[in-house]
N, C-alpha and C. Protein backbone atom coordinates (compact mmCIF):
# COMPACT_ATOMS: atom_id res chain seq x y z
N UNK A 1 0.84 -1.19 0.00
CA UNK A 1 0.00 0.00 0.00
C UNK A 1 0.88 1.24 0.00
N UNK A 2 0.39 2.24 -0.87
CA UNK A 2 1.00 3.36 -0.98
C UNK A 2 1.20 4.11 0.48
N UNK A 3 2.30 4.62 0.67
CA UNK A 3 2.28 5.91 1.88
C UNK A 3 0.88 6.70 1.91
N UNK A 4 0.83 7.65 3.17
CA UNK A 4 -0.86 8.23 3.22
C UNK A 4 -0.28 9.62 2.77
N UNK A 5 1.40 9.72 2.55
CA UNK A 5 1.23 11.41 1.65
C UNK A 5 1.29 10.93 0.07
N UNK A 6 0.55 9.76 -0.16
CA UNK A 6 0.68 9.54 -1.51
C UNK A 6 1.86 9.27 -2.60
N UNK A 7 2.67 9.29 -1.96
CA UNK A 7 4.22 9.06 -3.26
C UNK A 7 4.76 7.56 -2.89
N UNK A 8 5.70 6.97 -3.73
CA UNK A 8 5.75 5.75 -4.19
C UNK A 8 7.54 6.02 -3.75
N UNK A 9 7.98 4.90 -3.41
CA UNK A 9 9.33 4.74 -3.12
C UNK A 9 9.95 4.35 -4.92
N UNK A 10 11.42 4.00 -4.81
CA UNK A 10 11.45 2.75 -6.14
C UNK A 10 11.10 1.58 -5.94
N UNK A 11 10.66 1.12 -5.11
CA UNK A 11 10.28 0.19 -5.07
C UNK A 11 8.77 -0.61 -5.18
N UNK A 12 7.80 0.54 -4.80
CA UNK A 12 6.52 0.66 -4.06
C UNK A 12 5.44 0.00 -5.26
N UNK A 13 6.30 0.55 -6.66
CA UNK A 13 5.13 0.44 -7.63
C UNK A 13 4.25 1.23 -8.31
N UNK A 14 3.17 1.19 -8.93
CA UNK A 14 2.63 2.45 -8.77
C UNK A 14 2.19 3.43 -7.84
N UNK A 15 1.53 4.50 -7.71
CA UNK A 15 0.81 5.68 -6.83
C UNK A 15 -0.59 5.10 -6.97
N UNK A 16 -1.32 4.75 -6.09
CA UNK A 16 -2.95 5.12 -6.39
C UNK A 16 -3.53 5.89 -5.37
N UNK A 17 -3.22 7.06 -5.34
CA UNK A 17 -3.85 7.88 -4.51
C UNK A 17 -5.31 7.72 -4.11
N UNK A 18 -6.07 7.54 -4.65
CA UNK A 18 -7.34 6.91 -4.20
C UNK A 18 -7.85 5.73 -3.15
N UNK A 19 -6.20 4.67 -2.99
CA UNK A 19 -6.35 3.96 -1.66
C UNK A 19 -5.83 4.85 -0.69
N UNK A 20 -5.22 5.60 -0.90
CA UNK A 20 -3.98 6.46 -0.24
C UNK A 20 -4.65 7.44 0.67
N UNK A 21 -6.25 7.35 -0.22
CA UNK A 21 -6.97 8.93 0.75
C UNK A 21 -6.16 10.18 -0.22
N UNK A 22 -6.04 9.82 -1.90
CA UNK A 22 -5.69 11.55 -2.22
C UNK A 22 -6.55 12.64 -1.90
N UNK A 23 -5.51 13.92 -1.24
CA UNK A 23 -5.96 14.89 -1.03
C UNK A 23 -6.95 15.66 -1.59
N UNK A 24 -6.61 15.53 -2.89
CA UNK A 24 -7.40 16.39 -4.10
C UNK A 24 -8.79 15.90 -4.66
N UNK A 25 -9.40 15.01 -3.75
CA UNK A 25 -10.84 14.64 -4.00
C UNK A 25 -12.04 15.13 -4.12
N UNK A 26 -11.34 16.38 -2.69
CA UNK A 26 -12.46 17.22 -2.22
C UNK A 26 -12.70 18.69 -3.70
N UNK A 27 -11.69 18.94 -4.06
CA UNK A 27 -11.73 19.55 -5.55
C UNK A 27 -12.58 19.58 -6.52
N UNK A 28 -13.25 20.28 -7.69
CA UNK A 28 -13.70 20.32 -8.73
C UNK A 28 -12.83 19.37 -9.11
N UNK A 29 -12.94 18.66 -10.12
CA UNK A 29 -12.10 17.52 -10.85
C UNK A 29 -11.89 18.27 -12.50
N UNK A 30 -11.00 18.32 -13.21
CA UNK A 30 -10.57 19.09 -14.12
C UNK A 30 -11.21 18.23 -15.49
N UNK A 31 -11.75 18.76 -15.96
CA UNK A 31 -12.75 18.45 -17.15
C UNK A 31 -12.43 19.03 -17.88
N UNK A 32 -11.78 19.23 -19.29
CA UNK A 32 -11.32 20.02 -20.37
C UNK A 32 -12.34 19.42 -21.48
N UNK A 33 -12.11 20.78 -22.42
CA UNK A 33 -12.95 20.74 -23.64
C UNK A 33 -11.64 20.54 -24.89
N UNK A 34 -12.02 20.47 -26.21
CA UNK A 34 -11.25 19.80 -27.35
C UNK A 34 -10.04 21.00 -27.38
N UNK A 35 -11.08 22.52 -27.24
CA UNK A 35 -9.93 23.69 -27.47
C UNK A 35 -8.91 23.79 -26.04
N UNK A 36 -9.35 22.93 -24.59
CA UNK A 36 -8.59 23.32 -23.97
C UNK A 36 -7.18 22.17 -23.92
N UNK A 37 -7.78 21.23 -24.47
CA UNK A 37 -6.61 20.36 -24.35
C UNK A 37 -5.71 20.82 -25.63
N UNK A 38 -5.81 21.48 -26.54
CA UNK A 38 -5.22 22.06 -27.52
C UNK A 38 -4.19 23.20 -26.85
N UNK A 39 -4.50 24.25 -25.88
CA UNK A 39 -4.53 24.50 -25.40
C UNK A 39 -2.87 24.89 -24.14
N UNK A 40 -3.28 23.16 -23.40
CA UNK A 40 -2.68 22.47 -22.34
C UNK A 40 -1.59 21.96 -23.31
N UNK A 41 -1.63 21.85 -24.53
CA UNK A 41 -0.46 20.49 -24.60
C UNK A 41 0.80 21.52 -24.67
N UNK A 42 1.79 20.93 -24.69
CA UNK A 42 3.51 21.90 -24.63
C UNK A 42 3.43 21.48 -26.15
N UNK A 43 4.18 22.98 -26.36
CA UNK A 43 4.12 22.89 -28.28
C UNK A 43 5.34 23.94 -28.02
N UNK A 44 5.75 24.56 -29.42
CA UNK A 44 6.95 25.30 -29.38
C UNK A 44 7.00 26.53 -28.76
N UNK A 45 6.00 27.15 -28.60
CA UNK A 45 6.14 28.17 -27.08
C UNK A 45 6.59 27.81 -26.30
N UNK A 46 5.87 26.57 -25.79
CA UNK A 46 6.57 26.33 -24.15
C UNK A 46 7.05 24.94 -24.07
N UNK A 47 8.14 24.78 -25.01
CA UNK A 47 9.02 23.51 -24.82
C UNK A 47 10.22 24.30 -24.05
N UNK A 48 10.47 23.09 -22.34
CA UNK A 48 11.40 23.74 -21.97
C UNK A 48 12.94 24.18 -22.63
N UNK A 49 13.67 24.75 -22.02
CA UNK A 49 15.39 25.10 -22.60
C UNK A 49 16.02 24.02 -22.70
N UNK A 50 16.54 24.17 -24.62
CA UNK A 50 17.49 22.81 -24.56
C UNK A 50 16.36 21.93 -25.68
N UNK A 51 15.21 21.76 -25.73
CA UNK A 51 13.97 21.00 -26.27
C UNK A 51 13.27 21.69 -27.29
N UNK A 52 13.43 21.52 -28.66
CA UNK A 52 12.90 21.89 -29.79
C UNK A 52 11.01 21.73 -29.59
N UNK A 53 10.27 22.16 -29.85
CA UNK A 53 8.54 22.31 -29.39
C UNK A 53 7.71 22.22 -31.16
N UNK A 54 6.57 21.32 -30.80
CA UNK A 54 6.29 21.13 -32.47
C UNK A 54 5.07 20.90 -32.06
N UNK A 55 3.84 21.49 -33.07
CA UNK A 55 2.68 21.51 -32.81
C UNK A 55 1.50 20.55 -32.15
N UNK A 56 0.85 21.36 -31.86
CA UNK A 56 -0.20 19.67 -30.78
C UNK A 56 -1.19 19.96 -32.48
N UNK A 57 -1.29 18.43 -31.94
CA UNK A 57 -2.41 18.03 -32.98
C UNK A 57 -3.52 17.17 -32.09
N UNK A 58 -4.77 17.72 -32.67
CA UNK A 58 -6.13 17.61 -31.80
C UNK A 58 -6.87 16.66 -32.86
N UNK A 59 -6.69 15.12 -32.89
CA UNK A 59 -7.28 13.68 -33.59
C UNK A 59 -9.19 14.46 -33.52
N UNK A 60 -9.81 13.78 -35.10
CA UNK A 60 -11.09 13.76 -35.21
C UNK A 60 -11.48 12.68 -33.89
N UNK A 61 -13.00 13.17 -33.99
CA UNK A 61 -13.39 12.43 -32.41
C UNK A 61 -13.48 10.74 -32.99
N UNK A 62 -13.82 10.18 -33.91
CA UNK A 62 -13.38 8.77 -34.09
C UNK A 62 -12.04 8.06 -34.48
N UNK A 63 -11.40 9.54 -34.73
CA UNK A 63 -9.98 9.15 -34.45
C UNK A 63 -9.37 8.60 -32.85
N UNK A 64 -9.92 9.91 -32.90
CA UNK A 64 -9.44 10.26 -30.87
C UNK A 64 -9.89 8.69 -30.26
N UNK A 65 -10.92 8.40 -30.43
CA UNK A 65 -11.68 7.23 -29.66
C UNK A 65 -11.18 5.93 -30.17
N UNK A 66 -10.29 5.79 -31.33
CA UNK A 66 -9.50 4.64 -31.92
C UNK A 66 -8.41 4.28 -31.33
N UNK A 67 -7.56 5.74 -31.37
CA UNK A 67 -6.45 5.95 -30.15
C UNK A 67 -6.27 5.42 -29.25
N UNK A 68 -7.33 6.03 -28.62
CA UNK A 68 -7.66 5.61 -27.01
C UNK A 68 -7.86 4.26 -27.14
N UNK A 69 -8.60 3.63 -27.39
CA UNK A 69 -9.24 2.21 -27.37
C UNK A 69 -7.75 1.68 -27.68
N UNK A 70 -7.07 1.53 -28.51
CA UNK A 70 -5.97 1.29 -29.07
C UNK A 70 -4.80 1.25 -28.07
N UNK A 71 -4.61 2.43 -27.38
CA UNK A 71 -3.37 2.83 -26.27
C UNK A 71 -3.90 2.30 -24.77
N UNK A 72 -5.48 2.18 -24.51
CA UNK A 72 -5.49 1.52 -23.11
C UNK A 72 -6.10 0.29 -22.97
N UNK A 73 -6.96 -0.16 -24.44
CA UNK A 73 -7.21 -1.41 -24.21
C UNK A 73 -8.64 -1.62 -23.41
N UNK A 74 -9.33 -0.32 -23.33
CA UNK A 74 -10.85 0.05 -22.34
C UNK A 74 -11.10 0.67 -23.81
N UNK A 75 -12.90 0.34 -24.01
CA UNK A 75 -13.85 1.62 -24.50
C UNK A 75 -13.63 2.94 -24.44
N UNK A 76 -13.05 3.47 -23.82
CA UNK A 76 -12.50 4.61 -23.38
C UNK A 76 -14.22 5.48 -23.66
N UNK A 77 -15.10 4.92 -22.61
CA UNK A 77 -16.57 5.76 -22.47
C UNK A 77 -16.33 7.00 -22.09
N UNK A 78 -16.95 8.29 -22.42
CA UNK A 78 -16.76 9.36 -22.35
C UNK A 78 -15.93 10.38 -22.47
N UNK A 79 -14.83 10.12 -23.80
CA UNK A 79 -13.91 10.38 -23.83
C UNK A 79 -14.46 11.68 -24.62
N UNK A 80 -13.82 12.87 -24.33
CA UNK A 80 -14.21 13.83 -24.80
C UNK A 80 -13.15 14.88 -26.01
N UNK A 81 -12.11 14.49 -26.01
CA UNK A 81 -11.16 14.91 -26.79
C UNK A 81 -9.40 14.17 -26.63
N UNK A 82 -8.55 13.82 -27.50
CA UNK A 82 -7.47 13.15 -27.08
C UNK A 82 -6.41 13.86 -27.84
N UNK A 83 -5.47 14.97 -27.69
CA UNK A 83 -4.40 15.43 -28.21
C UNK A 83 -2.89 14.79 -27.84
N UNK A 84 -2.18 15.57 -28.80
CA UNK A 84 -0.82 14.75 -28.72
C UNK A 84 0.11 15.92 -29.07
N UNK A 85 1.74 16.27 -28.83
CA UNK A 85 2.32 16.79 -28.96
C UNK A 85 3.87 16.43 -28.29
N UNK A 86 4.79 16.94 -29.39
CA UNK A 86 6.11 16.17 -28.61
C UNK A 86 7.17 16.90 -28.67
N UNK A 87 8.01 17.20 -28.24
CA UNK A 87 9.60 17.82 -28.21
C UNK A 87 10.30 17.18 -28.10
N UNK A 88 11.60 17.51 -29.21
CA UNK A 88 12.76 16.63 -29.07
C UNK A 88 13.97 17.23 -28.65
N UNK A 89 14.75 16.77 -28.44
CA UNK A 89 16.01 17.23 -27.71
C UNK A 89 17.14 16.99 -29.62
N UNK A 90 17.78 18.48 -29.69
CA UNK A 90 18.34 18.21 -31.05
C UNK A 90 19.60 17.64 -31.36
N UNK A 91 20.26 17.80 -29.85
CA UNK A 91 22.07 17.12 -30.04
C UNK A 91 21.52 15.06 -30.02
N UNK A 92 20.89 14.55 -29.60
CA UNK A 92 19.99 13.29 -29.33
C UNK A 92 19.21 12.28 -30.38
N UNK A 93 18.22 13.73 -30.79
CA UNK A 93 17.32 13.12 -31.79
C UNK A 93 16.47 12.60 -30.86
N UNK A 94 16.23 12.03 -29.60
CA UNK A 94 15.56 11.54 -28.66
C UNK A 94 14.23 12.63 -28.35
N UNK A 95 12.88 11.86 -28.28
CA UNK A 95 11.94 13.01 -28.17
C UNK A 95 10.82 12.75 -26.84
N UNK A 96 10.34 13.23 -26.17
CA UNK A 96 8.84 13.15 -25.59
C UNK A 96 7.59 13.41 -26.07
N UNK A 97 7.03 12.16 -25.69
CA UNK A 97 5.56 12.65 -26.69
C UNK A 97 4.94 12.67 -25.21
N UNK A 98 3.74 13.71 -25.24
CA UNK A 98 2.60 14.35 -24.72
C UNK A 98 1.04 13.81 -25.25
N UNK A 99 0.23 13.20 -24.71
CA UNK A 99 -0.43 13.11 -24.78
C UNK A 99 -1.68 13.31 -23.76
N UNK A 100 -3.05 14.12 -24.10
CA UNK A 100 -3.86 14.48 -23.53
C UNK A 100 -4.98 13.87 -23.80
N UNK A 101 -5.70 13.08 -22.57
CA UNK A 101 -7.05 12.03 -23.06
C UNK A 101 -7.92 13.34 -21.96
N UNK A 102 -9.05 13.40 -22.55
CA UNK A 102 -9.86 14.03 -22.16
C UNK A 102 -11.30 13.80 -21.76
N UNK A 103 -11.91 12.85 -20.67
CA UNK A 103 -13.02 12.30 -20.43
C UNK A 103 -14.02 13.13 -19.93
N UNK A 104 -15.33 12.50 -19.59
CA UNK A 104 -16.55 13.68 -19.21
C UNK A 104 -16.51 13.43 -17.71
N UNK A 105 -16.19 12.59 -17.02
CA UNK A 105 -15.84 12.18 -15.49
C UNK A 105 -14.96 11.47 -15.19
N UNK A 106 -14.44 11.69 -13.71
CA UNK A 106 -12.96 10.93 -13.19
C UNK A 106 -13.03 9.63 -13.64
N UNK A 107 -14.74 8.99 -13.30
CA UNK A 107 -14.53 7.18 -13.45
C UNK A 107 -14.49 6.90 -14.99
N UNK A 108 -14.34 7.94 -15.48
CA UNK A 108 -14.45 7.01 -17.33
C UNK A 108 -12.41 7.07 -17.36
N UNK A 109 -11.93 7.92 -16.66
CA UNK A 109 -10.57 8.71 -16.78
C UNK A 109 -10.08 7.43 -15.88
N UNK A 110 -10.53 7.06 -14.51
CA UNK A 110 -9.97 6.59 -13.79
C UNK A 110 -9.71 5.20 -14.60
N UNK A 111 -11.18 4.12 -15.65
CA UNK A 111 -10.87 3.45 -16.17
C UNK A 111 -9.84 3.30 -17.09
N UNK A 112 -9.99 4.16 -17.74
CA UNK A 112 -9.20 4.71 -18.88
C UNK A 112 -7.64 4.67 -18.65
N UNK A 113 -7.44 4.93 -17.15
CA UNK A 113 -5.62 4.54 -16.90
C UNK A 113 -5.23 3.35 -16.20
N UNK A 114 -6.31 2.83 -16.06
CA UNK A 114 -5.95 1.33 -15.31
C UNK A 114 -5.68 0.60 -16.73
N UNK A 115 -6.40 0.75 -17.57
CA UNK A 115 -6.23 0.23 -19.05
C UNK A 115 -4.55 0.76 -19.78
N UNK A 116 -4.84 1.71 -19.45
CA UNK A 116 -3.41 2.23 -20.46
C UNK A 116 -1.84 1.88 -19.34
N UNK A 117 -2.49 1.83 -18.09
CA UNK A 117 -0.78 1.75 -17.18
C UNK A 117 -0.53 0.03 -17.39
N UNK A 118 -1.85 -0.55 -17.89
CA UNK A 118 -1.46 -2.34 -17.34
C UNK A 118 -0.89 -2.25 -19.19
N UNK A 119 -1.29 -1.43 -20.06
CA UNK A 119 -1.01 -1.87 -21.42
C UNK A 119 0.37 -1.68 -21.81
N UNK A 120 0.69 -0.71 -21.00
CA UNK A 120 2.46 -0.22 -21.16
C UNK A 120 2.88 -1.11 -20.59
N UNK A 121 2.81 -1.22 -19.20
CA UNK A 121 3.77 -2.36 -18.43
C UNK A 121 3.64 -3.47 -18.85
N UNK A 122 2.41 -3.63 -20.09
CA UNK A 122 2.70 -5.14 -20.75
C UNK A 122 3.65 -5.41 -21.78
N UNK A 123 4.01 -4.18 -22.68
CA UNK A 123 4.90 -3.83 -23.47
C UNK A 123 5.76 -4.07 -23.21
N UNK A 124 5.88 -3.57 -21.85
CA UNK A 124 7.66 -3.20 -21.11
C UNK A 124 7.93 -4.43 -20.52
N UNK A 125 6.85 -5.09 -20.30
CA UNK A 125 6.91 -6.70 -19.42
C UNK A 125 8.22 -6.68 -18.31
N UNK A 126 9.25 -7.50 -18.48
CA UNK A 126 10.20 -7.68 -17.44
C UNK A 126 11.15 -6.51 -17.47
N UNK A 127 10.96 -6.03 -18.12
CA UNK A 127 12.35 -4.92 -18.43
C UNK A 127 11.30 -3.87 -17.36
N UNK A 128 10.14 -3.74 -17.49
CA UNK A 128 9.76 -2.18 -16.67
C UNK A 128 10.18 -2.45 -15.22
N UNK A 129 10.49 -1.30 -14.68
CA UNK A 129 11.26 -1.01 -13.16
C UNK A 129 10.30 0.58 -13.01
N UNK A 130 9.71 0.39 -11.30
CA UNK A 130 8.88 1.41 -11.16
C UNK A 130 9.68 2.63 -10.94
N UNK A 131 9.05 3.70 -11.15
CA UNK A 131 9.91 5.33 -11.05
C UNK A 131 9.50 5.60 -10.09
N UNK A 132 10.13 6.15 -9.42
CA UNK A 132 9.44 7.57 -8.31
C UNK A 132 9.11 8.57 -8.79
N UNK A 133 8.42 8.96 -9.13
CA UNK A 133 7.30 10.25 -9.38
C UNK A 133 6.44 10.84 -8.50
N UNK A 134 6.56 11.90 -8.19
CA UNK A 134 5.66 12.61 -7.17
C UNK A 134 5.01 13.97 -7.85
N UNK A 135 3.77 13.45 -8.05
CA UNK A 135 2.89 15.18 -8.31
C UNK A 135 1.82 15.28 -7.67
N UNK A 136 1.06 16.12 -8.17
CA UNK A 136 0.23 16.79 -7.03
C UNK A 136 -1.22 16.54 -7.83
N UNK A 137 -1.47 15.05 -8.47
CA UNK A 137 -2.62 14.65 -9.28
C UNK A 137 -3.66 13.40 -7.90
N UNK A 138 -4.47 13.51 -8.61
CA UNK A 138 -5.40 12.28 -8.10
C UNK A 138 -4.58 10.92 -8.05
N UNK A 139 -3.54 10.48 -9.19
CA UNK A 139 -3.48 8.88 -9.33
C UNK A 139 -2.31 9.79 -9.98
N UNK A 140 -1.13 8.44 -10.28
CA UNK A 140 0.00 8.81 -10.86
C UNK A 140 0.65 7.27 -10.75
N UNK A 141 1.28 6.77 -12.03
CA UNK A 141 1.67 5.49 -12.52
C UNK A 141 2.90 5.71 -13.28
N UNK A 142 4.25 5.17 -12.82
CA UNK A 142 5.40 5.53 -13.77
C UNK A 142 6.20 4.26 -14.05
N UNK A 143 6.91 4.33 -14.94
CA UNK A 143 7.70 3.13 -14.98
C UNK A 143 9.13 3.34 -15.87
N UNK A 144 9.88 2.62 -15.77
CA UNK A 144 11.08 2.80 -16.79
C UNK A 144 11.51 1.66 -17.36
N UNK A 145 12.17 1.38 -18.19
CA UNK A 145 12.45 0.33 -18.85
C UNK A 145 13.28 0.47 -20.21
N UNK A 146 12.51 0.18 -21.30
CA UNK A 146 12.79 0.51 -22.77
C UNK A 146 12.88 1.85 -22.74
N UNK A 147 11.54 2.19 -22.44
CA UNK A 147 11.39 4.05 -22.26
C UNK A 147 10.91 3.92 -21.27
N UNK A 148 10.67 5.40 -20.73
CA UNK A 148 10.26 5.76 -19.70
C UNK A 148 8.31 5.93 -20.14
N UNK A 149 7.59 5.73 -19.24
CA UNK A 149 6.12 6.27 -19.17
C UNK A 149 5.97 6.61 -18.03
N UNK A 150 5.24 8.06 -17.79
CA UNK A 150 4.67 8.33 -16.66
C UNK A 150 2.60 8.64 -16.96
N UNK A 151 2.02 8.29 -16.34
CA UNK A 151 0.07 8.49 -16.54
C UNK A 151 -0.23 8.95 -15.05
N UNK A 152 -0.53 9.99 -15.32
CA UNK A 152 -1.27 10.86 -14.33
C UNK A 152 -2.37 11.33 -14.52
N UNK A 153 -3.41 11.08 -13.40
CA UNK A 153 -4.75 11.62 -13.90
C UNK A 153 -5.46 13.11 -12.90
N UNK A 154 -5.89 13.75 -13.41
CA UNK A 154 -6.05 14.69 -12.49
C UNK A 154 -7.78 15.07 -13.07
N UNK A 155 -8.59 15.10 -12.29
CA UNK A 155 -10.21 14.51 -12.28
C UNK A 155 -10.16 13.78 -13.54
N UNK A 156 -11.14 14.46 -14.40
CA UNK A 156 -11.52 13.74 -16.02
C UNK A 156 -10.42 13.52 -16.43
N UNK A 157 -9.19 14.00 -16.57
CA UNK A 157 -8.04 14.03 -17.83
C UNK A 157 -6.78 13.06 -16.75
N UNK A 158 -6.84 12.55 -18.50
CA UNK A 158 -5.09 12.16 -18.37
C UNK A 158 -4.06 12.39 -18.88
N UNK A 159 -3.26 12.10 -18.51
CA UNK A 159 -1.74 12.99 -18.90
C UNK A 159 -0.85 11.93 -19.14
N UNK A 160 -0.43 11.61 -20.29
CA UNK A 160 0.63 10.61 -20.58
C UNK A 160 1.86 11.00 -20.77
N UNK A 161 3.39 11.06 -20.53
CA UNK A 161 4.83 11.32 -20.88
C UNK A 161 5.51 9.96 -21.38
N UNK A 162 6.14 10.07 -22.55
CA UNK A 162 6.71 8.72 -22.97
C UNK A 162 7.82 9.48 -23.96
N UNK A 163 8.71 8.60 -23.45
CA UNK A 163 9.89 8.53 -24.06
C UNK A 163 10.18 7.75 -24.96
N UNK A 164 10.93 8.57 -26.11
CA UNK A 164 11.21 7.60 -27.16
C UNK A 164 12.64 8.03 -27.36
N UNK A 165 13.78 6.85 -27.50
CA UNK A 165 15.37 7.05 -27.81
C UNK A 165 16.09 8.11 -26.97
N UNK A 166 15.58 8.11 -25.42
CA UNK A 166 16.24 8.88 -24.38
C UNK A 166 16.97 8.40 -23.08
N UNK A 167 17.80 8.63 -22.74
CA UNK A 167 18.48 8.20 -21.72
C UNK A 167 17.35 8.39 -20.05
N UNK A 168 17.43 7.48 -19.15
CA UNK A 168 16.86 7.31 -18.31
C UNK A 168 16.95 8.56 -17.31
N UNK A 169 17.98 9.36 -17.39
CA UNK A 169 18.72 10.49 -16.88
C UNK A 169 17.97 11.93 -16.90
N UNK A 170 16.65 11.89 -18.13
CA UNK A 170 15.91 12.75 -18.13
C UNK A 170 15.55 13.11 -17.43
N UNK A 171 14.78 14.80 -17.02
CA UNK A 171 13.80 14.76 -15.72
C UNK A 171 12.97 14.65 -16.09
N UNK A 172 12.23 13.34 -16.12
CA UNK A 172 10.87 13.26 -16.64
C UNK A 172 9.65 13.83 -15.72
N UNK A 173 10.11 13.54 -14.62
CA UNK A 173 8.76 14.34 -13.26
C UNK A 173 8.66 15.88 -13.77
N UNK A 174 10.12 16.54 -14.25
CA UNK A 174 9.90 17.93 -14.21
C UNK A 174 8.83 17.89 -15.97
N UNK A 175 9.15 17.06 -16.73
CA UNK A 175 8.44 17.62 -17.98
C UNK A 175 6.58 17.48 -17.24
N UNK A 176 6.68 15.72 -16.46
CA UNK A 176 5.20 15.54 -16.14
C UNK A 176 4.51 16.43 -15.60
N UNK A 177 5.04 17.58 -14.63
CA UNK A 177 4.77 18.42 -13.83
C UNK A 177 4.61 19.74 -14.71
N UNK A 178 5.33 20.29 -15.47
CA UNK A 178 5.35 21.26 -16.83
C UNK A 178 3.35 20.66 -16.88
N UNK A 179 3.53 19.41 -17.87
CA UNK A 179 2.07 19.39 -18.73
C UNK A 179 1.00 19.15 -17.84
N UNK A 180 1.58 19.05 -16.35
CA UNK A 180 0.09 18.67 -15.83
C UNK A 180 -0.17 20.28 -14.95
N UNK A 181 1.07 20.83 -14.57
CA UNK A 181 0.53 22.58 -14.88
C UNK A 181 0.23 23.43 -16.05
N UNK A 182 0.30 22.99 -17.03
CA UNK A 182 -0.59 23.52 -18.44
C UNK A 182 -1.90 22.99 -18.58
N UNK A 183 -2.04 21.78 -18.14
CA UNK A 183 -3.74 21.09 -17.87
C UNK A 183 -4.56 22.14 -16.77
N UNK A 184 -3.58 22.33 -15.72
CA UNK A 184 -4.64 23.27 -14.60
C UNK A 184 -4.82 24.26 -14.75
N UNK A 185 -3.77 25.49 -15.61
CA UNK A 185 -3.88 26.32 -16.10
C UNK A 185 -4.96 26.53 -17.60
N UNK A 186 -4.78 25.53 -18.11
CA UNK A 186 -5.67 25.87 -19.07
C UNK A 186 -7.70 25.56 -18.64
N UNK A 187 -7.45 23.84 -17.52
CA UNK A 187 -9.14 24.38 -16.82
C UNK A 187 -9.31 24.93 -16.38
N UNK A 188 -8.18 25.88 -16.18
CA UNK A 188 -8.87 27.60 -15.08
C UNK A 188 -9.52 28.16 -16.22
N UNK A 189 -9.65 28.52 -17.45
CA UNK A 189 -9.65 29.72 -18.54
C UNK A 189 -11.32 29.39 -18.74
């Protein structure tokens, strides 16, 4: 069982803040629309220093819902918009992709990452090793391996970070933490 301040040792496994008693229950739960996850995603404005930034692209809604179904392996019921966007690092060639699933309530969101964290770690099978990641979301699931994945959900939305051709050395918490303060910033607007 997770700690009761919610964070995960390396060892611990995932975060499920929800056995944990997360804090952030008592909250509005963050519900975004198609333009806000457009919005939220990091694109070349705000790719951090050092990280080339390249446009979010916002999938037709039977796209979006192919995706989804596709990346978690659930119906993905109430999915309300699913964007994507990535930065690469240019001395590397190594990039992060961003992805934003956007549901109409926590429990379609909450399904929605039990599906997508068991579908990665099936990928990653023996090679995945859990991360320590600590943010300030409802639920939070990381792992490392081949690449890195981190899925954080914060009410309706989820927040995916995945690495492709990067050294383990990244700060991946600081990028997860970047897009999941562009998610809260943008359901404020």
């Amino acid at each position: 069982m997770a700690p009761a301040d919610g964070t995960a040792s390396a060892d611990a496994g995932p975060v499920d803040e929800r056995a944990a008693g997360g804090a952030r229950g008592a909250e509005t739960p963050v519900v975004l629309t198609q333009e806000q996850v457009r919005q939220a995603l990091i694109d070349t404005d705000s790719a951090p220093d050092g990280w080339e930034g390249f446009g979010a692209e916002i999938g037709l809604p039977q796209e979006s819902l192919k995706t989804c179904r596709e990346d978690s392996g659930t119906q993905c019921e109430g999915l309300v918009a699913l964007g994507t966007s990535f930065i690469r690092q240019p001395a590397s060639g190594g990039q992060v992709v961003f992805r934003i699933y956007a549901f109409g309530t926590p429990g379609d969101a909450e399904s929605a990452m039990d599906g997508l964290a068991a579908a990665e770690r099936g990928k990653a099978g023996s090679r995945a090793r859990p991360l320590d990641v600590r943010l300030e979301t409802d639920e939070t699931d990381a792992f490392t391996g081949p690449d890195t994945m981190i899925v954080t959900r914060l009410g309706a939305t989820l927040v995916r970070v995945t690495s492709e051709d990067l050294p383990q050395t990244v700060p991946y918490a600081d990028l997860a933490e970047l897009q999941t303060t562009r998610v809260r910033q943008s359901a404020a607007l």
